[in-house]
Protein backbone atom coordinates (compact mmCIF):
# COMPACT_ATOMS: atom_id res chain seq x y z
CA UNK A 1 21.70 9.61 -23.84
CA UNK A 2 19.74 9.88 -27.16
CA UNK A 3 20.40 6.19 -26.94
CA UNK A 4 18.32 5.89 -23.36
CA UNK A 5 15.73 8.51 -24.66
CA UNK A 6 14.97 6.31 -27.49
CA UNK A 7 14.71 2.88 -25.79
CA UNK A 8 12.35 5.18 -22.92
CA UNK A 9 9.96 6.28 -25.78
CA UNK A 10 9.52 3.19 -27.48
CA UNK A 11 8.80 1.19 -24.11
CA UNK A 12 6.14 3.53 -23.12
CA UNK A 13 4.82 4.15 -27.08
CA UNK A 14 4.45 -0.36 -26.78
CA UNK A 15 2.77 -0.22 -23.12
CA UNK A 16 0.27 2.37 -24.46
CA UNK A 17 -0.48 0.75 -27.43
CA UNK A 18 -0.44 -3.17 -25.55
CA UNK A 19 -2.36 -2.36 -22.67
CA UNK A 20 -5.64 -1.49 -23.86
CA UNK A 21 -5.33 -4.80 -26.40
CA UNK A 22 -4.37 -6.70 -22.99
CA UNK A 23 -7.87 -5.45 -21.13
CA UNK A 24 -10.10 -6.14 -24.08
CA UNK A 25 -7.98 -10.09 -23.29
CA UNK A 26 -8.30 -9.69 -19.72
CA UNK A 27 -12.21 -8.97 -19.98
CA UNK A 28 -12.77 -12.05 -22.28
CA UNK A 29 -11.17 -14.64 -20.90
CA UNK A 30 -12.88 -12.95 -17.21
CA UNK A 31 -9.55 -12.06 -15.45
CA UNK A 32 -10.77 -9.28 -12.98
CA UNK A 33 -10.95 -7.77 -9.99
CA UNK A 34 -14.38 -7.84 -8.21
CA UNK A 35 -15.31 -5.24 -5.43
CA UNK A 36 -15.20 -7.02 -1.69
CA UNK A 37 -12.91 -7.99 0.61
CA UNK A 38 -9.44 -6.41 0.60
CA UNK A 39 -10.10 -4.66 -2.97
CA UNK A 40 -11.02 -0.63 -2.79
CA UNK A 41 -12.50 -1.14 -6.14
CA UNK A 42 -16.11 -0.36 -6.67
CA UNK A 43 -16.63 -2.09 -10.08
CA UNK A 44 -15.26 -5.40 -11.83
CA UNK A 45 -11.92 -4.01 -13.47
CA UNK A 46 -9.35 -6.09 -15.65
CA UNK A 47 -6.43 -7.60 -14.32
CA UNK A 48 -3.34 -9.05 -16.55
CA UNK A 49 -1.31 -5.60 -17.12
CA UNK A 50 1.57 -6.94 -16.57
CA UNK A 51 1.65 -8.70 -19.87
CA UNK A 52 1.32 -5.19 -21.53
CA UNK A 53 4.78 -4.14 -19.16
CA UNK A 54 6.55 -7.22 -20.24
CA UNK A 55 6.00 -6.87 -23.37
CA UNK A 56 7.22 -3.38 -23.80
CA UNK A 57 10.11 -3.86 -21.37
CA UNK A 58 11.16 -6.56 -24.12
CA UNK A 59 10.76 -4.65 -27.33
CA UNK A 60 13.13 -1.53 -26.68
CA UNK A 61 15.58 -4.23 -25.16
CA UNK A 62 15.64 -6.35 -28.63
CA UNK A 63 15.62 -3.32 -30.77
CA UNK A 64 18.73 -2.03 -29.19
CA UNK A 65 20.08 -5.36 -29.79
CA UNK A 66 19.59 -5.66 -33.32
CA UNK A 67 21.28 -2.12 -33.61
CA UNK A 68 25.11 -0.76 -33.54
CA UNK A 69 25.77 1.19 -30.51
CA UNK A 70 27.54 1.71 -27.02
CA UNK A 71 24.52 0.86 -25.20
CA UNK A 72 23.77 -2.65 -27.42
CA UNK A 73 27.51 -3.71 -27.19
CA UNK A 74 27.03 -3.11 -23.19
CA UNK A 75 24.34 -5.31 -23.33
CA UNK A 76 25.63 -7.90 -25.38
CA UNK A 77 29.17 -7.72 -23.35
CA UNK A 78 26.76 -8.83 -20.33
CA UNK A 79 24.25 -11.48 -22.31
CA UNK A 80 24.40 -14.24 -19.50
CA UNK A 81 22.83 -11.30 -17.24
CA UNK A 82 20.54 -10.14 -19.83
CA UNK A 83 19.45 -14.27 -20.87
CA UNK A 84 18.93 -14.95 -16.54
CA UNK A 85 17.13 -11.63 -16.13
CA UNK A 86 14.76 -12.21 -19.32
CA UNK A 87 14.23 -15.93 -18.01
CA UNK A 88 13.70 -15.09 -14.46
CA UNK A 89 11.00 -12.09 -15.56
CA UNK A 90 8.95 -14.26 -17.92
CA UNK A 91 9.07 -16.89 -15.58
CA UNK A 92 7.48 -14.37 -12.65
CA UNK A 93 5.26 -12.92 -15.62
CA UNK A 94 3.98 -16.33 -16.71
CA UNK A 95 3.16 -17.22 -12.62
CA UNK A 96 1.39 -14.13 -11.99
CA UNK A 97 -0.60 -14.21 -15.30
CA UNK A 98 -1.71 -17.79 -13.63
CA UNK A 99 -2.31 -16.05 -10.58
CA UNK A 100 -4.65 -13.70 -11.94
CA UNK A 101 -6.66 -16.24 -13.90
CA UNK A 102 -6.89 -19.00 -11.88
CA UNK A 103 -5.02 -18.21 -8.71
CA UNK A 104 -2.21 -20.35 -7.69
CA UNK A 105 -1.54 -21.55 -3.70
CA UNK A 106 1.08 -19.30 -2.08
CA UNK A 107 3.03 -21.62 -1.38
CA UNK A 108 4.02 -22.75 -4.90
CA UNK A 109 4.45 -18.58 -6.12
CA UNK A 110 7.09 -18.73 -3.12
CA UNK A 111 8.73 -21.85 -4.44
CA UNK A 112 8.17 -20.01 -8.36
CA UNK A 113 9.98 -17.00 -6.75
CA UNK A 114 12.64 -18.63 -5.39
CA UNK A 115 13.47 -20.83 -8.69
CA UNK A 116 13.83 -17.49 -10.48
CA UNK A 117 15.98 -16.11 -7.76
CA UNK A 118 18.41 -19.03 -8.13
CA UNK A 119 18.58 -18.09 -11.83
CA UNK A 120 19.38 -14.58 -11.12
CA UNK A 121 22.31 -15.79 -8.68
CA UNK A 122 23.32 -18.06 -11.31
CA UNK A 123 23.13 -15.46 -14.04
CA UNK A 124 25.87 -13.21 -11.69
CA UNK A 125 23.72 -11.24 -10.02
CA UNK A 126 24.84 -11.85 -6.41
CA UNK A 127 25.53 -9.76 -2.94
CA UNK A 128 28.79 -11.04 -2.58
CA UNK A 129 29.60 -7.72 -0.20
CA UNK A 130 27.61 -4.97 1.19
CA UNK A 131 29.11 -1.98 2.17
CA UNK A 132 27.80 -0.21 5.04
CA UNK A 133 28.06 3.61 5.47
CA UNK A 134 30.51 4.36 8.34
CA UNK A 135 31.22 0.70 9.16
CA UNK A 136 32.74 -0.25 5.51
CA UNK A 137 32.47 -3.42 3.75
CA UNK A 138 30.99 -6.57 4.57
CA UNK A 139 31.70 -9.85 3.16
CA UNK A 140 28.86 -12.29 2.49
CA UNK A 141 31.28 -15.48 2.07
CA UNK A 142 28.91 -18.48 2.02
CA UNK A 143 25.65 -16.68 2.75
CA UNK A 144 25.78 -14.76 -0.49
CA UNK A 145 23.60 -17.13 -1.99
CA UNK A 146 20.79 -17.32 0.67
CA UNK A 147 21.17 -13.11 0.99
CA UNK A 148 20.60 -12.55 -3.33
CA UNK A 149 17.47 -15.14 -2.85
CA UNK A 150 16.12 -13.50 0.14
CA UNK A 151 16.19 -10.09 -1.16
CA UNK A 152 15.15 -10.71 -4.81
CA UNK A 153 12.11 -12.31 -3.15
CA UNK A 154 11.48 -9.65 -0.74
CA UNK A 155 11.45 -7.00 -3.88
CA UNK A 156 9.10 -8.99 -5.11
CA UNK A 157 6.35 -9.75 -2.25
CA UNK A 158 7.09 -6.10 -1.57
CA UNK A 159 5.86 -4.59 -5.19
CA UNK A 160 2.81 -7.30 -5.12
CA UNK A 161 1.88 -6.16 -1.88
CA UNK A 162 1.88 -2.59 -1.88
CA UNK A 163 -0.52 -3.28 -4.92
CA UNK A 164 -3.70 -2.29 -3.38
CA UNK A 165 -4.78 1.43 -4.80
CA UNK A 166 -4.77 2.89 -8.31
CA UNK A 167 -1.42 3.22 -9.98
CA UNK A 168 0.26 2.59 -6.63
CA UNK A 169 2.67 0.24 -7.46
CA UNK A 170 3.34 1.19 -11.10
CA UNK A 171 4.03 4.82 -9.87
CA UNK A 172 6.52 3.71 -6.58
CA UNK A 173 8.43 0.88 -9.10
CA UNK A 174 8.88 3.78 -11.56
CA UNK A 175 10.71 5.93 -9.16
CA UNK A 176 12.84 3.07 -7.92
CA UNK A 177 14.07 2.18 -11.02
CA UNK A 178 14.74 6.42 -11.49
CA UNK A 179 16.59 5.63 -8.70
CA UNK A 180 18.61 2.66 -10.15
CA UNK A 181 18.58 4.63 -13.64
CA UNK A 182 20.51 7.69 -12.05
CA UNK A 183 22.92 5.74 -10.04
CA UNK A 184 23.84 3.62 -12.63
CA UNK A 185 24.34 6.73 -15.41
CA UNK A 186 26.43 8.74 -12.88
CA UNK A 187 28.68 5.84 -12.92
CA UNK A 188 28.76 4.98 -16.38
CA UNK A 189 27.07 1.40 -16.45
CA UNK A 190 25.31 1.32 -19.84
CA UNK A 191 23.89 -1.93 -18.87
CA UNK A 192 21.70 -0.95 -15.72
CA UNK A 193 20.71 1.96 -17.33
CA UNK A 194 19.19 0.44 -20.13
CA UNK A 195 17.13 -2.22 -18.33
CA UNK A 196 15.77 0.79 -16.27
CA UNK A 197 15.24 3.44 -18.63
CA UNK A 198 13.20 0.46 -20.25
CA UNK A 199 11.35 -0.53 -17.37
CA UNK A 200 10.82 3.10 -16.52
CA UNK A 201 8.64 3.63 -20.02
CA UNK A 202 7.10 0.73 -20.03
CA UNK A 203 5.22 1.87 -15.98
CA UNK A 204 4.62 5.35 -18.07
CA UNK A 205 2.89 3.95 -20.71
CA UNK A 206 0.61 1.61 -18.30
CA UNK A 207 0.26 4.25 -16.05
CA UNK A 208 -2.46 6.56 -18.69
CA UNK A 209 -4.75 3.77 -17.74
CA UNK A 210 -3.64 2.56 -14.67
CA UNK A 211 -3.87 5.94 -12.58
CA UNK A 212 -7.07 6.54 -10.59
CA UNK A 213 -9.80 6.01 -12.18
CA UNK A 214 -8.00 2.81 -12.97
CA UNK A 215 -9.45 0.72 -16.54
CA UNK A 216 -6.83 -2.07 -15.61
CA UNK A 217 -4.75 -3.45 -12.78
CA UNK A 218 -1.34 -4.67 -13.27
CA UNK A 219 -2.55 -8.31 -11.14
CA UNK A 220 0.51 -10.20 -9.82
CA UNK A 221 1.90 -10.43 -13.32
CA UNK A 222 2.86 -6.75 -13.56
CA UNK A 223 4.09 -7.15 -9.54
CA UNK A 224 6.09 -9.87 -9.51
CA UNK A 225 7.52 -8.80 -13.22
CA UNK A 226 8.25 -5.38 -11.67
CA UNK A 227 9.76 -6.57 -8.67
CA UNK A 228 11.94 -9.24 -10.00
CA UNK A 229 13.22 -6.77 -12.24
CA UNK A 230 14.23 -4.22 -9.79
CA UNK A 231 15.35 -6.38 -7.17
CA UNK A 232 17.74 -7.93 -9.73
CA UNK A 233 18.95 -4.81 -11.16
CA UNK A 234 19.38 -2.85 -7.62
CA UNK A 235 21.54 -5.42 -6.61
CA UNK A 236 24.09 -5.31 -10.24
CA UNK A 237 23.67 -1.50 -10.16
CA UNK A 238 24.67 -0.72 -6.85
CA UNK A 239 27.77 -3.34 -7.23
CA UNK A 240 29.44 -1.59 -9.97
CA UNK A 241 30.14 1.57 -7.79
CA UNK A 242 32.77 1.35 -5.49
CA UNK A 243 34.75 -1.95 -6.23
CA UNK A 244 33.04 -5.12 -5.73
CA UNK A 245 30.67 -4.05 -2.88
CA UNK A 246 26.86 -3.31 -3.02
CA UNK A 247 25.26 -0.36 -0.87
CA UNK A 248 22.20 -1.69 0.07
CA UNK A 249 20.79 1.36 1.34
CA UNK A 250 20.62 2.64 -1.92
CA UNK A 251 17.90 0.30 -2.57
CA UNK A 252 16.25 -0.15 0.52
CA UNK A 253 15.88 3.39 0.24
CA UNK A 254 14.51 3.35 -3.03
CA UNK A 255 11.91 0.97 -1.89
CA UNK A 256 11.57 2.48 1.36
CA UNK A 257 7.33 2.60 1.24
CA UNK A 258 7.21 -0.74 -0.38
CA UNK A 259 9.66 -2.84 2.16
CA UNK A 260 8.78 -0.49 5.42
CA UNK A 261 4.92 -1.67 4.69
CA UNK A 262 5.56 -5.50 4.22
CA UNK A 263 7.96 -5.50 7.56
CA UNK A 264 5.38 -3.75 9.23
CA UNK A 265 2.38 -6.51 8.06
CA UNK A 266 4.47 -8.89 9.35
CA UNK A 267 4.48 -7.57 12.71
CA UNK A 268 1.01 -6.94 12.47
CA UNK A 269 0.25 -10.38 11.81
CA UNK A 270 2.14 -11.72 14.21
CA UNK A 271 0.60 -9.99 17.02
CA UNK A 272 -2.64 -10.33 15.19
CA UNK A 273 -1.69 -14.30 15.22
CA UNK A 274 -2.61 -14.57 11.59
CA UNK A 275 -0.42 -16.56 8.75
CA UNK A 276 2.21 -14.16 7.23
CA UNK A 277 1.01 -14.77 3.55
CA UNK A 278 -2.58 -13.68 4.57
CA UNK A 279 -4.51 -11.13 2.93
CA UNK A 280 -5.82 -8.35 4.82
CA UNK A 281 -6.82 -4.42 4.98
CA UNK A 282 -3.96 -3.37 7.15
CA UNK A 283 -1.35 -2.30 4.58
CA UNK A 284 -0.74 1.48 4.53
CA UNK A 285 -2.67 2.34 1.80
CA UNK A 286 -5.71 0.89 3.29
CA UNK A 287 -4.98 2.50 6.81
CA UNK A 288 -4.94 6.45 4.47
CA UNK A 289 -8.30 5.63 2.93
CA UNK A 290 -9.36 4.50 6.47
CA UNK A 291 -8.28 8.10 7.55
CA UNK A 292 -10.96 9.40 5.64
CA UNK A 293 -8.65 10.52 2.27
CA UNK A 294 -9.51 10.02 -0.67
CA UNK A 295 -8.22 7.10 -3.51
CA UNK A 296 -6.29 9.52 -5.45
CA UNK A 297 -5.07 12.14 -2.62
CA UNK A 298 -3.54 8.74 -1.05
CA UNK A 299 -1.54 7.87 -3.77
CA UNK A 300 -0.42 11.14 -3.76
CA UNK A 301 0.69 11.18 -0.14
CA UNK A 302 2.68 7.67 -1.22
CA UNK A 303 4.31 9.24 -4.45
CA UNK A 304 5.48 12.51 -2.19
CA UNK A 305 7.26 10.06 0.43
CA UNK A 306 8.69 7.87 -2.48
CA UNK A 307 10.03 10.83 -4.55
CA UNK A 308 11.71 12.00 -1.03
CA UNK A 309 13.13 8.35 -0.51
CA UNK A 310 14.76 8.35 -3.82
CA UNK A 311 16.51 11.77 -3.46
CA UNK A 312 17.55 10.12 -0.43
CA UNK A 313 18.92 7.12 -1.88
CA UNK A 314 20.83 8.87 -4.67
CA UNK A 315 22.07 11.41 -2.00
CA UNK A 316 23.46 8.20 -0.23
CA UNK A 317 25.21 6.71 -3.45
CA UNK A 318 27.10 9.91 -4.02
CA UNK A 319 28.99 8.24 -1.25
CA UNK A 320 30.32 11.23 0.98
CA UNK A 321 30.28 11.23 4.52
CA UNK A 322 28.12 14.35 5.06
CA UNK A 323 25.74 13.71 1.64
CA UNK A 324 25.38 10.06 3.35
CA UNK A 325 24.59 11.56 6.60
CA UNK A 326 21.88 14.37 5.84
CA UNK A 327 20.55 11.99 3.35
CA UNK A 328 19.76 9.35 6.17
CA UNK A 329 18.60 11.55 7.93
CA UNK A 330 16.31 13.24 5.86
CA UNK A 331 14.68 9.72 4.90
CA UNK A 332 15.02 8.75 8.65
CA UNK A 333 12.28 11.77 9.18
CA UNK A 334 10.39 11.03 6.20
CA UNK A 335 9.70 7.34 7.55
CA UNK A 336 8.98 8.63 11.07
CA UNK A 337 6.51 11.26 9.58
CA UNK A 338 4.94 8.86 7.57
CA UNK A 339 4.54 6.20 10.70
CA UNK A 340 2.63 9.24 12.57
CA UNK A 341 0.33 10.17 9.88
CA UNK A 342 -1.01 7.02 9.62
CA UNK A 343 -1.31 6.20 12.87
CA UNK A 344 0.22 2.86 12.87
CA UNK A 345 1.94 2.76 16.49
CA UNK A 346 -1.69 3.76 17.75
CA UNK A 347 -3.06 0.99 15.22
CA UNK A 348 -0.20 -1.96 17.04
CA UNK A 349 -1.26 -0.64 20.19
CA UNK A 350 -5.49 -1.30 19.79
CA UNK A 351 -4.02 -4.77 17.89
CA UNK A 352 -2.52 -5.55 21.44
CA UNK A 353 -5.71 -3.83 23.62
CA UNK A 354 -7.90 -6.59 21.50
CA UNK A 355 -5.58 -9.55 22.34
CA UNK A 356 -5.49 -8.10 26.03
CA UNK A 357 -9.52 -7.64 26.07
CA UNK A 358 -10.34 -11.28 24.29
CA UNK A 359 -11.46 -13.38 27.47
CA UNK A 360 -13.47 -10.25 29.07
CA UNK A 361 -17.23 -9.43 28.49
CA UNK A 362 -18.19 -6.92 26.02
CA UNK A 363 -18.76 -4.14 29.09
CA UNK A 364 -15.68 -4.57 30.44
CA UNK A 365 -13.66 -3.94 27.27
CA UNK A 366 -15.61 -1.42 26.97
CA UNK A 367 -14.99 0.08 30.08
CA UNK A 368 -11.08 -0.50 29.55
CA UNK A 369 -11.01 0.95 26.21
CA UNK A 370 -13.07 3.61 25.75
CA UNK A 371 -11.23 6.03 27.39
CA UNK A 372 -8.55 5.78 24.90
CA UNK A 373 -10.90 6.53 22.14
CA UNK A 374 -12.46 9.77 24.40
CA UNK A 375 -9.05 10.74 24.56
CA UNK A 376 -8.48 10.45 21.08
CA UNK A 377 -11.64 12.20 19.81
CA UNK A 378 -10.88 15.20 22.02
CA UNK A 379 -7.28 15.99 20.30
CA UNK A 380 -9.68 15.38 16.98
CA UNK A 381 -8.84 18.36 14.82
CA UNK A 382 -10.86 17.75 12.06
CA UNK A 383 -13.64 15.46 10.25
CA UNK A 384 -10.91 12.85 9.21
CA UNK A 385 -9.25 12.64 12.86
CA UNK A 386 -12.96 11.38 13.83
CA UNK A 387 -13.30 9.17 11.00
CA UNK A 388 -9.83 7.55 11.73
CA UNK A 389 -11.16 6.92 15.28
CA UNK A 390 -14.24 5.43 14.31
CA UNK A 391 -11.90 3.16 11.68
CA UNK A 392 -9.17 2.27 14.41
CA UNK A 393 -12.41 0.96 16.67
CA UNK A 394 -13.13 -1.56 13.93
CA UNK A 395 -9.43 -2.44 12.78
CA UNK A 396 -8.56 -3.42 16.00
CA UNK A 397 -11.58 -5.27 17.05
CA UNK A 398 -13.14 -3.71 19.51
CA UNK A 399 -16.04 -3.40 18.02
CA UNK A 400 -17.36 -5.44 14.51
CA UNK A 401 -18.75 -2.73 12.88
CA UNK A 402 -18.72 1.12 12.75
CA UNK A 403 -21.41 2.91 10.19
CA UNK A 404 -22.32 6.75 9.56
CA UNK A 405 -25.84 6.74 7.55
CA UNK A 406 -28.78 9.36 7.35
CA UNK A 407 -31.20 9.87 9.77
CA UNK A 408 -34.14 7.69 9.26
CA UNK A 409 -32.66 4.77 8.26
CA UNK A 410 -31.27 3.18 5.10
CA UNK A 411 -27.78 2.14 3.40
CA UNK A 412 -24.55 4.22 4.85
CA UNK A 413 -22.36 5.97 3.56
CA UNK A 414 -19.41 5.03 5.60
CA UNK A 415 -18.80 1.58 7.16
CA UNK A 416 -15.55 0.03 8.74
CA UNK A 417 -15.55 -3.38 9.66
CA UNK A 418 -13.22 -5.52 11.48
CA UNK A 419 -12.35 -8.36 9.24
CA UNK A 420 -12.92 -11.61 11.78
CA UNK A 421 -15.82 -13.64 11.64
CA UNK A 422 -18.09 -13.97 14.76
CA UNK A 423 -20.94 -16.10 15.02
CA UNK A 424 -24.21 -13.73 14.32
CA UNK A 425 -26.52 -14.56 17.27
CA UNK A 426 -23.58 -13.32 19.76
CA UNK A 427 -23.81 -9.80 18.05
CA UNK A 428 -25.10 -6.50 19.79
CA UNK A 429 -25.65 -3.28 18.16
CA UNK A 430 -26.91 0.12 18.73
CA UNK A 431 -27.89 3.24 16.61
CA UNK A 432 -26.73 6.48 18.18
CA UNK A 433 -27.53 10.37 16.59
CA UNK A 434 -24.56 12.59 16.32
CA UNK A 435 -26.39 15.48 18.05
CA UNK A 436 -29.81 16.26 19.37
CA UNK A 437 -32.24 13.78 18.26
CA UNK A 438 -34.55 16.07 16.85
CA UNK A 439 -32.22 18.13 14.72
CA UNK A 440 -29.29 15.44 14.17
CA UNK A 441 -28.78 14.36 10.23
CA UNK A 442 -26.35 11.24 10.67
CA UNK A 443 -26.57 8.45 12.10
CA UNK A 444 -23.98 6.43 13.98
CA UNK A 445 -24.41 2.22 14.60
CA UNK A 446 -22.33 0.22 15.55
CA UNK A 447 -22.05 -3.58 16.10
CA UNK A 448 -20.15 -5.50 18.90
CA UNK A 449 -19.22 -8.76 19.72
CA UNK A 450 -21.67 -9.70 22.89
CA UNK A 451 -22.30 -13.29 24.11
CA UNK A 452 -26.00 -12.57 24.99
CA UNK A 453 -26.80 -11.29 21.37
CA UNK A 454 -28.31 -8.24 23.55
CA UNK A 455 -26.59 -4.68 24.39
CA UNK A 456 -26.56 -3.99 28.05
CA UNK A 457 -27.32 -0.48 29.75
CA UNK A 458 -23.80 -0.52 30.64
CA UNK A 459 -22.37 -0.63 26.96
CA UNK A 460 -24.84 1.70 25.46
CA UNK A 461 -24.30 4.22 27.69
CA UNK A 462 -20.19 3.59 26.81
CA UNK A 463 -20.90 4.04 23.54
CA UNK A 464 -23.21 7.13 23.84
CA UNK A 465 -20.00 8.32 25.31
CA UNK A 466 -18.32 8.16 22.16
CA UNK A 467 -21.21 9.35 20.01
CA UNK A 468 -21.45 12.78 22.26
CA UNK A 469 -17.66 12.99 21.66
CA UNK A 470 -17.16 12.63 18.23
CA UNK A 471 -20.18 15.21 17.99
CA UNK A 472 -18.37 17.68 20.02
CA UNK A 473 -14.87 16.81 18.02
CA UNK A 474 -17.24 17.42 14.66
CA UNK A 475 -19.21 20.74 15.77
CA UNK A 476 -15.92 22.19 16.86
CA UNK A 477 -14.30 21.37 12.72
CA UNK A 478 -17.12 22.38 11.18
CA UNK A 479 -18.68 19.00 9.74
CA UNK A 480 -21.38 18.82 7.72
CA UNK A 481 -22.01 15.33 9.38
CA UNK A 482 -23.40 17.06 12.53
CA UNK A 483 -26.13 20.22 12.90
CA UNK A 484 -25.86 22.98 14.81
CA UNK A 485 -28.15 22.81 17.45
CA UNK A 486 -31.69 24.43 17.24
CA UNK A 487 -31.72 27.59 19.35
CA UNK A 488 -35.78 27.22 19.91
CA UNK A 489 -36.27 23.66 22.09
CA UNK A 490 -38.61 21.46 20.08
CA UNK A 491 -41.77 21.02 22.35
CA UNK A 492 -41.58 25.34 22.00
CA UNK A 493 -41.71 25.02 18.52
CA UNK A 494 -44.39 22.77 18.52
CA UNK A 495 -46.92 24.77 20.93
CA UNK A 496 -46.27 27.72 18.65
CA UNK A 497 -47.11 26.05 15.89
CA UNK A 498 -50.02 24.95 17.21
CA UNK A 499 -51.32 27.58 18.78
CA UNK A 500 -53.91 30.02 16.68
CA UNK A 501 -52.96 32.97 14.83
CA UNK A 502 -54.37 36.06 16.41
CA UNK A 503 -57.85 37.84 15.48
């Protein structure tokens, strides 16, 4: 253990050190991330972290190496591993430090992340068997090579693409390799617990300047450094308990967030009609900020369900029936919590409304659609419900753009947009107070898709529908968005004031 506890130390004591050296590079040579788009970021911040991460992974690694113990003969006992896993990571490290400076077409990462798969394989680590709770063990035969390559690369989109909010990914690839950490100590595997106890201080030491307010992103080096590592490892980790077969819920567990949120773009893009590999603000980070919570309270949320995953997945490698069992199901309700919270089978269903609604005018989509959003607005508990609402409108196209702003006119201080293009001179909008007009303080607009460029009677009054809802939905939580009314009508007040004092 003091073995461990050293290599953990010096990994984080190098990240800490390396990182703020790498973001002094990163700002130079102008790798950053500009505000726009996709990116929650409000300022130009420094990409390249993962260089720092790599770097300190190494150095604990090497020192161990150099030295005389249990845990450097375990390593050296395994060097082809160790040589394929330090090739394949550089090699993901080197293509995401491209990708951050000069971007690189997605098509040739794939083919980058699929030549350091076939290393991995090559190195030994393989899914040769998989060994399914209550079913047994499965044989890969032929397919184990395709299976390895598949999954290594799906660790590693995974990581990159659950990459979208301040110390996001570092913190959910830290747990997973706790995860891989504790499952390989229980069962005495030196090997896996060294390249995780070193990968879990070199995230700690990244993460005191990666954790909201972020000073640097990890960029796709860190995330496809990260993920390569941990999709390698899970799969050598989890094979060295129970003969020669892997459980792969242990892992999929592990990386329950990470995994659940790329399958579920996929779907989304599908129905959406878009190409897989495209960017967009649909991940599940993006759909809790849309919700109306805050960067940091997000994470949060994402960090809870992760810890709760990996108890999960080390209740599952413990390998008894009724551990497996209330471990499943436990994660099984975690996953189904999280789906409801964010709204997502409410966020597939507008997806599918839109598709349904594209050939109809703007009224009659309208007309079809706005009831749902009535509906919604009057189960509205609280500020956020109504904010999600106005942020599902946009997301699924129904309308182009949704803004809250201060009576009387400029910038707002909310704004969701739907992320297609439309030509401008076929676009409608409409400014609507939330409350009486004389005593409201915000201002809702919104802009629609409309062929004449004009908003029809019948639209406005739709959407005055949904501005006297969501005023209702806020007066009953509460919001400061909305006044309560004025208990003296306005044209009163203004005769009184008028009027002369008596003699």
């Amino acid at each position: 253990m003091k073995a461990f506890l050293f290599a953990f130390v010096l990994a984080a004591f190098s990240s800490a050190v390396l990182t703020p050296l790498v973001r002094r590079l990163a700002l130079r040579i102008g790798a950053v991330s500009t505000p726009g788009g996709r990116n929650v970021n409000v300022r130009q911040i420094p990409r390249l972290g993962g260089i720092a991460i790599a770097i300190a992974f190494l150095v604990p690694l090497l020192t161990i190496l150099a030295a005389e113990s249990t845990v450097a003969a375990a390593l050296r006992s395994e060097w082809k591993r160790v040589a394929g896993l330090m090739v394949g990571a550089l090699l993901m490290a080197v293509v995401g430090v491209a990708d951050d400076t000069r971007r690189v077409r997605a098509l040739y990462k794939l083919g980058f992340q699929v030549l350091a798969s076939l290393i991995a394989f090559s190195a030994g680590f393989r899914i040769e068997a998989v060994s399914i709770p209550f079913f047994g063990a499965l044989s890969m035969g032929i397919f184990a090579l395709p299976v390895t390559v598949a999954w290594i690369v799906g660790v590693i989109n995974a990581i990159n693409l659950i990459d979208g909010l301040d110390g996001l990914a570092a913190g959910i690839a830290f747990f997973a390799a706790l995860t891989n950490f504790v499952v390989a100590y229980m069962a005495n595997d030196a090997f896996v617990a060294a390249l995780m106890v070193t990968t879990m201080g070199s995230i700690a030491g990244f993460l005191l300047f990666n954790f909201n307010p972020a000073r640097i992103f990890m960029g796709d080096s860190g995330s496809y450094f990260l993920g390569f590592v941990l999709g390698t490892t899970s799969v050598i980790g989890a094979a060295q308990k129970t003969s020669t077969t892997v459980s792969i819920l242990v892992p999929m567990l592990a990386l329950g967030v990470p995994i659940f949120d790329t399958l579920f773009s996929i779907v989304r893009r599908y129905i959406e009609r878009k190409p897989i590999f495209s960017a967009d603000r649909g991940h599940i980070h993006h759909r809790l900020l849309d919700m109306g919570l805050t960067h940091r309270r997000s994470v949060l949320i994402l960090y809870g369900v992760t810890f709760m995953l990996t108890v999960a997945a080390i209740g599952v490698s413990l390998g008894r029936s009724w551990q497996v069992g209330v471990a499943l199901t436990c994660a099984s309700v975690v996953l189904v919590a999280l789906v409801r919270f964010a709204g997502y089978f409410e966020y597939v269903q507008r997806i599918r409304l839109r598709r349904g609604l594209a050939g109809a005018s703007d009224t009659e989509q309208f007309r079809r659609a706005i009831p749902e959003v009535l509906r919604e607005l009057a189960a509205s508990t609280d500020e956020n419900a109504v904010l999600g609402t106005f942020a599902g409108m946009a997301a699924s196209g129904l309308v182009l753009d949704v803004e809250l702003a201060a009576m009387g006119g400029g910038e707002p201080f909310q704004r969701w947009s739907y992320p297609g293009e439309v030509d401008p001179a076929e676009v409608a909008n409409v400014e609507l107070p939330l409350g009486e007009v004389h005593n409201a303080t915000t201002m809702l607009r919104i802009r629609w898709a409309a062929k004449s460029g004009q908003a029809s009677p019948e639209s406005s009054i739709l959407l005055q529908l949904i501005a006297d809802a969501a005023t209702t939905a806020l007066k009953r939580s509460s919001s400061a968005l909305v006044r309560a009314p004025s208990t003296v009508p306005p044209e009163r007040t203004l005769s009184a004031a008028s009027s002369p004092s008596p003699a």
